[in-house]
Protein backbone atom coordinates (compact mmCIF):
# COMPACT_ATOMS: atom_id res chain seq x y z
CA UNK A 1 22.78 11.09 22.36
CA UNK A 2 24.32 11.67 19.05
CA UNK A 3 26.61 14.67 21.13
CA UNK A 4 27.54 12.32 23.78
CA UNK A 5 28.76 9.66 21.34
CA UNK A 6 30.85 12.62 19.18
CA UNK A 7 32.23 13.34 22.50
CA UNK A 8 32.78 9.68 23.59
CA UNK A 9 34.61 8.94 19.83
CA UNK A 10 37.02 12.32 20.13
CA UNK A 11 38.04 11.28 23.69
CA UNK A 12 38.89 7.39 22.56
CA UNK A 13 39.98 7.80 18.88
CA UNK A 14 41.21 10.96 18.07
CA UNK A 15 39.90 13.75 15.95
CA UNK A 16 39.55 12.03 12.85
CA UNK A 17 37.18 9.91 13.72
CA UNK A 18 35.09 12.91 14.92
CA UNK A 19 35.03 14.41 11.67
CA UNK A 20 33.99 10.79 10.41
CA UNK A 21 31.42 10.99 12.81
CA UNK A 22 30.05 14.13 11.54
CA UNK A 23 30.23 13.53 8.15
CA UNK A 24 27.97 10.35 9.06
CA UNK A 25 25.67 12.68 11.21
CA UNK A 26 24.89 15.49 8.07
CA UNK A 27 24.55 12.22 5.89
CA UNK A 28 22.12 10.27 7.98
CA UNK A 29 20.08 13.51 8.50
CA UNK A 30 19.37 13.70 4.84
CA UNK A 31 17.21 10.64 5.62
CA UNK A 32 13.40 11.61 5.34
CA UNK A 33 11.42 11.50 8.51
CA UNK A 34 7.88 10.18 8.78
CA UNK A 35 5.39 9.67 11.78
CA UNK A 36 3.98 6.31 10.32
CA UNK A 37 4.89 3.15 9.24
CA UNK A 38 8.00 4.02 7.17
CA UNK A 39 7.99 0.81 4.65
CA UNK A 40 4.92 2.74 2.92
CA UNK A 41 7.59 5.49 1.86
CA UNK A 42 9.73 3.00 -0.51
CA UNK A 43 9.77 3.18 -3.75
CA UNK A 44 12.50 1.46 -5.29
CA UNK A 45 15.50 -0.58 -3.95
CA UNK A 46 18.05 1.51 -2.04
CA UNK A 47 14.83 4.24 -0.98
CA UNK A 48 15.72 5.20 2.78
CA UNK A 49 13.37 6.96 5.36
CA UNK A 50 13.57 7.15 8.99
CA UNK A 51 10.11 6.63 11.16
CA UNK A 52 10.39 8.84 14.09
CA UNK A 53 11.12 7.00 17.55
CA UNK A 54 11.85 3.93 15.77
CA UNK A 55 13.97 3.41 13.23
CA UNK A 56 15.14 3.41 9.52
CA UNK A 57 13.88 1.74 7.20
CA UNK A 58 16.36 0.65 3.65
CA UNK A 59 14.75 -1.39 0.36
CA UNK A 60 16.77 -3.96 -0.16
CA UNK A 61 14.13 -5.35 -2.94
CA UNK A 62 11.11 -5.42 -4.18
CA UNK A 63 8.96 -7.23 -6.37
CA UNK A 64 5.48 -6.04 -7.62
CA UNK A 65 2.93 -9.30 -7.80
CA UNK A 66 -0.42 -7.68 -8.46
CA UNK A 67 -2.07 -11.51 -8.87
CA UNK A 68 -5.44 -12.43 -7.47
CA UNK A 69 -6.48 -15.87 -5.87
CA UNK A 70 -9.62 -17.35 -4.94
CA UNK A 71 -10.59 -19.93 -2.26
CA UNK A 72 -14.29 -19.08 -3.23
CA UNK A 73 -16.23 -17.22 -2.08
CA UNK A 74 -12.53 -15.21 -0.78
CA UNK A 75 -10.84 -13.60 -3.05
CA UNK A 76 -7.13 -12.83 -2.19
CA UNK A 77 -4.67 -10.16 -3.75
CA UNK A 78 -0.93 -9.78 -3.19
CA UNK A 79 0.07 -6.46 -4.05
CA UNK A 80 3.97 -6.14 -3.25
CA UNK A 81 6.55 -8.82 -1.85
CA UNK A 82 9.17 -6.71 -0.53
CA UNK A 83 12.63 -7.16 1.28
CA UNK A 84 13.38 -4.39 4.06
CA UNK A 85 16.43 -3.78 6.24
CA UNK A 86 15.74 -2.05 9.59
CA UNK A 87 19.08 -0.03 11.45
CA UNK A 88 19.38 2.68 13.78
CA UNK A 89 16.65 1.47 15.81
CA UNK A 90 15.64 2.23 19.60
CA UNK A 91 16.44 0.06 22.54
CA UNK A 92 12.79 -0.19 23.36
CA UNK A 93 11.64 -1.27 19.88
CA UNK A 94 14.78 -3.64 19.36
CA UNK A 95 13.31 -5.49 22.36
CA UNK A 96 10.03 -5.51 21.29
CA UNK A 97 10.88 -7.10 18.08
CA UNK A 98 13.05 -9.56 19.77
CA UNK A 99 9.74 -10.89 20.69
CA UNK A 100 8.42 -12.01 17.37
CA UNK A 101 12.00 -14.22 17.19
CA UNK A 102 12.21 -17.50 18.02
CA UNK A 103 9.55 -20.07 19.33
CA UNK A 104 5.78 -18.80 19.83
CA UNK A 105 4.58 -20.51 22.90
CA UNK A 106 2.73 -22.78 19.94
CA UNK A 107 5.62 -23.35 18.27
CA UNK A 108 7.38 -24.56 21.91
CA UNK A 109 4.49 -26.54 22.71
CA UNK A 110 4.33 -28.74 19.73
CA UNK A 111 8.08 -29.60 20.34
CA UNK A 112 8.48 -30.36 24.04
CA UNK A 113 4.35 -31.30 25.35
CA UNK A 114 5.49 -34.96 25.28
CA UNK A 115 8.46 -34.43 27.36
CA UNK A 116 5.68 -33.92 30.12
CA UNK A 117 6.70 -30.08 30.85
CA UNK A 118 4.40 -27.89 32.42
CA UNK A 119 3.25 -24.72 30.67
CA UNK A 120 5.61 -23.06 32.45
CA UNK A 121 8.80 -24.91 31.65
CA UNK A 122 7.64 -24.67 28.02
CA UNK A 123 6.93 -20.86 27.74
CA UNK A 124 10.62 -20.56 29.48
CA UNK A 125 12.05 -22.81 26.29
CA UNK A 126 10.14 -20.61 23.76
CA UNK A 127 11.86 -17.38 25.78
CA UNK A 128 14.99 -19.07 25.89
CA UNK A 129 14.62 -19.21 21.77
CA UNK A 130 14.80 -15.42 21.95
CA UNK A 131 17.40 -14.09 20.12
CA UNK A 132 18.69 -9.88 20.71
CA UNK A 133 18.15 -7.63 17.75
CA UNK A 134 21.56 -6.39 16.27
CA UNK A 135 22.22 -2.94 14.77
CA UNK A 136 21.04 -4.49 11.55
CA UNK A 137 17.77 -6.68 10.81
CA UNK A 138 16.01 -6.99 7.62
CA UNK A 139 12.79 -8.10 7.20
CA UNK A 140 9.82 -9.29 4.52
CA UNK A 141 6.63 -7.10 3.73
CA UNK A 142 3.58 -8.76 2.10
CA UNK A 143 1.38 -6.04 1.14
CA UNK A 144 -2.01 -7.72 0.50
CA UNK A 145 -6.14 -7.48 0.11
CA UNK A 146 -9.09 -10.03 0.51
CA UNK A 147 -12.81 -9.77 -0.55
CA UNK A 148 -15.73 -11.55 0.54
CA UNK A 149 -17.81 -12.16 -1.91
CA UNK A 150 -20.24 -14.20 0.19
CA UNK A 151 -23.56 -13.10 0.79
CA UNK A 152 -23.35 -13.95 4.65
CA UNK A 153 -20.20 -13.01 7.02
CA UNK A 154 -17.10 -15.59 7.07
CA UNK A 155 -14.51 -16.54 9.93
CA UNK A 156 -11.30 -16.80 7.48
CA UNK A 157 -7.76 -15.84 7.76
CA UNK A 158 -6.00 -15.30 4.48
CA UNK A 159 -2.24 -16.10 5.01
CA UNK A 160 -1.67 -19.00 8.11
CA UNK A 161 1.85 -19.98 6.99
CA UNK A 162 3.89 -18.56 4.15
CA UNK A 163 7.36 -19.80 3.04
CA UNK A 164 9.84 -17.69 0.50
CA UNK A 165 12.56 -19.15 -2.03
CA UNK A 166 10.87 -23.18 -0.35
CA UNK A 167 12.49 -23.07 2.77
CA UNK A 168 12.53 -20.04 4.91
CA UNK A 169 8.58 -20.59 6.52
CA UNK A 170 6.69 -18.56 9.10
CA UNK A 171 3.78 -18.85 11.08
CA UNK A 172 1.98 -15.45 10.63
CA UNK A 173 0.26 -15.51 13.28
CA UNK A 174 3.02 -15.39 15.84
CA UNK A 175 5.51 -14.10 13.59
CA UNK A 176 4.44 -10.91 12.33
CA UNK A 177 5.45 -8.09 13.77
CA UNK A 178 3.37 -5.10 11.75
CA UNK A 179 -0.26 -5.24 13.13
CA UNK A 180 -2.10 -2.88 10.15
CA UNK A 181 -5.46 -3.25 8.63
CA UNK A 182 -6.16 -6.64 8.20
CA UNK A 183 -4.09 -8.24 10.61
CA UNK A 184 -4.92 -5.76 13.34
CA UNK A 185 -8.12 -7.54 13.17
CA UNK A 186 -6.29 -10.13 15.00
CA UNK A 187 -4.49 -13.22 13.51
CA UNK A 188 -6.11 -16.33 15.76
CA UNK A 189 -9.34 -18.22 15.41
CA UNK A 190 -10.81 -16.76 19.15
CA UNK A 191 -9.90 -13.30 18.74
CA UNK A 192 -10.70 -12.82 15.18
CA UNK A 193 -13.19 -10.48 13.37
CA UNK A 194 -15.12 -11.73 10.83
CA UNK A 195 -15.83 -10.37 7.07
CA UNK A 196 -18.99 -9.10 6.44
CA UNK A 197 -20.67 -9.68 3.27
CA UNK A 198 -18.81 -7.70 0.31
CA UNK A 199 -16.04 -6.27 2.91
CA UNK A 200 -12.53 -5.86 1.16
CA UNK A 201 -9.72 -5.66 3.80
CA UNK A 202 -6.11 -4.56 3.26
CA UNK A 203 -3.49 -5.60 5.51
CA UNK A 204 0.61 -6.08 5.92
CA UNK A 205 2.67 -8.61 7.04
CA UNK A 206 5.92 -8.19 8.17
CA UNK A 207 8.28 -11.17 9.12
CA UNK A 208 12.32 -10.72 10.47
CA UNK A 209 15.02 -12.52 8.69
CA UNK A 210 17.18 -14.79 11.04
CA UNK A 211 20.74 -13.34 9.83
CA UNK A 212 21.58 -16.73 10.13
CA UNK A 213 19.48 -17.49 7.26
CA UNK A 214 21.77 -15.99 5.03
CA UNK A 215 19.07 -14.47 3.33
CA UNK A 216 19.74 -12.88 -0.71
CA UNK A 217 17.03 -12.56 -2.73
CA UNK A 218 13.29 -13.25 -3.55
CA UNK A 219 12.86 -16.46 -5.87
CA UNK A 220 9.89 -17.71 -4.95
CA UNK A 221 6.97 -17.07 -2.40
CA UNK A 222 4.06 -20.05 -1.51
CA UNK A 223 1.22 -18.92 1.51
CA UNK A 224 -1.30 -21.34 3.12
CA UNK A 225 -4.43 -20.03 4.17
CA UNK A 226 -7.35 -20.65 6.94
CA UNK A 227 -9.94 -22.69 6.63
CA UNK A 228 -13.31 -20.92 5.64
CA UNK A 229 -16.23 -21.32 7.88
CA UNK A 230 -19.47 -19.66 9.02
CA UNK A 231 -19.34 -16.42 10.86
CA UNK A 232 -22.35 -17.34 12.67
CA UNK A 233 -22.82 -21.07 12.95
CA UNK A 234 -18.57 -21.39 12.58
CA UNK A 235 -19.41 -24.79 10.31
CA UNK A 236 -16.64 -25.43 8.09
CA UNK A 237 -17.53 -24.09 4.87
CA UNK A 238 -14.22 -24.53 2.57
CA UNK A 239 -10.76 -26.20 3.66
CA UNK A 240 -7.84 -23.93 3.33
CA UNK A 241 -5.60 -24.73 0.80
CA UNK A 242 -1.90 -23.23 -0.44
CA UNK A 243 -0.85 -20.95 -3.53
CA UNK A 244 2.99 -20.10 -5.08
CA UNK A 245 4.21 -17.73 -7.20
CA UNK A 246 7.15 -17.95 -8.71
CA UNK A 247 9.45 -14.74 -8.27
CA UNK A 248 11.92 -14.79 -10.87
CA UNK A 249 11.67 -12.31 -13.33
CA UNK A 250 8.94 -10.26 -11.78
């Protein structure tokens, strides 16, 4: 591909946007190159590293929380908020991610059910909300761990809807794209595992920035989680309830 475009560039521009083009190729192959998930390679802001068959990954910002909160008996930790942009990616992930934009068929349904559409018509509005990928997306990480310190299993889901700098919210459970550890456990009520007595999970969340946002920086960061209930009986136990932290200066 990248020969066919060099050749493609010399034939409509001229040679000196060939050499342009190679001095961007021996740049961008500087990148490092990882198998996994590349936002576990960053560091520090302006960190770059390319995830094979997928994409690269840029740190646009980061900010280290390291606070605990409890909804007793679960115990939640953020670790890391961070701010990720996302370019040279494939056609095949671009359109997978195009997925998580938009309306979830939820979403959809509590806009247009009492305009008396069928599921049908609604799941075609929440496609419709699609929008394509560009060249460049950025996205936010929440790198995070819960505990059950119960002495019976739980049915609990740590982060239902989180919202940065008071106004840009997400439903995780439709929005996140990066299914890892904890949320690979699944994100809904039906299809969720529970915590066993003592288990610790780790998981990440990662949510894409509508450019249209016009998105700058990390101020401020609120999450509201699941209710708790039994894992066997599925009583409710504890409502959920919602935690901020404040981002400035961190």
């Amino acid at each position: 591909m990248l020969i066919c475009s060099s050749v493609i560039a010399f034939n409509y521009f001229g040679s000196d946007n060939t050499e342009k083009g190679k001095n961007a190729e021996a740049k961008d192959s500087k990148i490092p190159e990882v198998q996994e998930y590349g936002g576990t390679h960053l560091k520090k802001a302006g960190d770059k590293v390319r995830q094979k068959n997928w994409g690269t990954f840029t740190l646009l910002e980061t900010k280290s929380i390291n606070e605990s909160f409890e909804l007793a008996p679960m115990v939640i930790t953020i670790k890391d908020i961070r701010w990720i942009q996302l370019s040279s990616l494939t056609d095949e992930v671009k359109e997978e991610l195009k997925s998580y934009t938009g309306l979830s068929f939820e979403e959809a349904y509590s806009i247009y059910y009492k305009e008396n559409l069928s599921m049908e018509e609604i799941d075609q509005r929440a496609a419709l909300s699609k929008r394509d990928i560009d060249e460049e997306v950025s996205y936010l990480e929440i790198t995070y761990s819960v505990e059950n310190k119960a002495s019976k299993e739980l049915q609990f889901f740590s982060m239902e809807h989180v919202t940065f700098n008071d106004d840009l919210t997400y439903d995780v459970p439709s929005k996140n794209f990066i299914h890892y550890g904890d949320t690979f456990i699944g994100t809904k009520k039906v299809t969720r595992s529970d915590y066993q007595s003592g288990e610790t999970r780790k998981g990440t969340i990662g949510l894409l920035v509508n450019p249209e946002e016009n998105f700058k920086k990390l101020d401020s960061f609120s999450f509201t989680t699941d209710d708790i209930a039994d894992g066997e009986s599925h009583d409710l136990l504890v409502e959920g309830t919602s935690f901020e932290i404040p981002l400035k200066g961190k």
